[in-house]
Protein backbone atom coordinates (compact mmCIF):
# COMPACT_ATOMS: atom_id res chain seq x y z
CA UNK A 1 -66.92 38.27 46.82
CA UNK A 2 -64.10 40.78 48.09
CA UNK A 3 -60.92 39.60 48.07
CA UNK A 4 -60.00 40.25 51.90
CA UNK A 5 -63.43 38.31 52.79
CA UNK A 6 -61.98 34.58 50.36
CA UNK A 7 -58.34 35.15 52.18
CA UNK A 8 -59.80 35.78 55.56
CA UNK A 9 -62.27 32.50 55.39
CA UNK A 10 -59.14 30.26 53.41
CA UNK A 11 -56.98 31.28 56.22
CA UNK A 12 -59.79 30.76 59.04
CA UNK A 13 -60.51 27.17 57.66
CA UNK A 14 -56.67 26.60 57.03
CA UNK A 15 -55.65 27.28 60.61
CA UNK A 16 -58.82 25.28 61.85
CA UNK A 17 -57.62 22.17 59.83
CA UNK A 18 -54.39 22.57 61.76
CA UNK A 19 -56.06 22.57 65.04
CA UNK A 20 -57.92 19.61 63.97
CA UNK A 21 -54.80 18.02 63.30
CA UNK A 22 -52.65 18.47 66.25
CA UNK A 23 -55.73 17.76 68.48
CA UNK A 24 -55.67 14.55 66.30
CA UNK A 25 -52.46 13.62 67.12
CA UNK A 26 -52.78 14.22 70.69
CA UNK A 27 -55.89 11.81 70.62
CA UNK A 28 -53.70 9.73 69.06
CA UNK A 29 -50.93 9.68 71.40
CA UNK A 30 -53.25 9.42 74.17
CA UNK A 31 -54.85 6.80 73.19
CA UNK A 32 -51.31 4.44 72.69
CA UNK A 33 -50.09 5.63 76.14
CA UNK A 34 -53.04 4.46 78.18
CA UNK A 35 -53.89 1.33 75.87
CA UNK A 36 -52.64 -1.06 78.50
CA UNK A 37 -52.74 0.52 81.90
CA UNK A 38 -55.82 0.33 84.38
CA UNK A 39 -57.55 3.41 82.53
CA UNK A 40 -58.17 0.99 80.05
CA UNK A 41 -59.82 -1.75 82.46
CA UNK A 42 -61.78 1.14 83.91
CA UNK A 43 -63.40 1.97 80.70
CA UNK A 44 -64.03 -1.36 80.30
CA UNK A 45 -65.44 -2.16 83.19
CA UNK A 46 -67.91 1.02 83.02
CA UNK A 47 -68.80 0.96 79.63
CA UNK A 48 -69.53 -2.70 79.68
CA UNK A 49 -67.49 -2.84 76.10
CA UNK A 50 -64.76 -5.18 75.52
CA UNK A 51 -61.17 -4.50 73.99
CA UNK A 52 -62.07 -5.11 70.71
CA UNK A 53 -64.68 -2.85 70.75
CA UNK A 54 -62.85 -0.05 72.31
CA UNK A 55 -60.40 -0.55 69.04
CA UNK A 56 -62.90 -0.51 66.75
CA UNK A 57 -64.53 2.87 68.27
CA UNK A 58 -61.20 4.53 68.11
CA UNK A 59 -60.57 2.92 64.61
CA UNK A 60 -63.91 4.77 63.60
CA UNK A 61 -63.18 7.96 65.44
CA UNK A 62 -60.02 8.35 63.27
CA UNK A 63 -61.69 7.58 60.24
CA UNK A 64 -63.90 10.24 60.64
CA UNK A 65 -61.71 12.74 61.87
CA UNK A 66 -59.71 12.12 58.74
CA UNK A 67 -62.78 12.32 56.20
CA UNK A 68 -63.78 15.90 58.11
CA UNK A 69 -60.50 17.23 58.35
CA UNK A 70 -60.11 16.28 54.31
CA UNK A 71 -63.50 17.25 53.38
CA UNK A 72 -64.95 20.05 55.10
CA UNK A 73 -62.05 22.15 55.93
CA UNK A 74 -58.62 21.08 53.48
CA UNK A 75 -60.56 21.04 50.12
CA UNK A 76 -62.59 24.04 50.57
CA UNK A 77 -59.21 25.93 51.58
CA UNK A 78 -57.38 24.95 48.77
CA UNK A 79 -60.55 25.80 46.40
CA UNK A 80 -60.58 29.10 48.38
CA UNK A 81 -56.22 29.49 47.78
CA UNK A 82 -57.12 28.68 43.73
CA UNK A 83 -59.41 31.56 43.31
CA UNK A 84 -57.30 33.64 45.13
CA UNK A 85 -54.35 32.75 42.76
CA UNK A 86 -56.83 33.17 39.47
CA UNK A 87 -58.10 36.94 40.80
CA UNK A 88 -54.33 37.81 41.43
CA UNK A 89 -53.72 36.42 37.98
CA UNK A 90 -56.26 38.43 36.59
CA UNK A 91 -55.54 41.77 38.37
CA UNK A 92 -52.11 41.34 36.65
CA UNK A 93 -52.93 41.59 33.17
């Protein structure tokens, strides 16, 4: 594989595991600020789920937003930065 073609796709999934990140932490945020207001109690009441529920959705949601972000996008990157580092290595000498 051409060198330009392993730095464009580390960078691509490098800047997409940032994306996934911030929109991570937005979720997160969001999800705090309306925990107790009526949004909450409107969910509730049109889902037909209870609080406990709604915790254990997000609590799963996270968890597998984590386990994507660090599977299918972080490790293949840094595999992608190592053989970029061990052609550059081996260019050199």
């Amino acid at each position: 594989m051409q060198l330009e073609k392993i730095i464009f796709f580390r960078n691509f999934l490098f800047k997409t595991f940032i994306i996934g990140v911030v929109f991570g932490v937005i979720y997160f945020i969001a999800s705090i600020a309306f925990w107790n207001t009526g949004l909450m109690s409107w969910i509730e009441g049109m889902f037909k789920v209870s609080d406990t529920e709604i915790g254990n959705l997000i609590l799963s949601f996270f968890s597998t937003l984590r386990l994507i972000l660090a599977f299918l996008l972080l490790a293949p990157c840094i595999a992608l930065h190592l053989m970029i580092k061990g052609k550059n290595r081996s260019a050199e000498v």
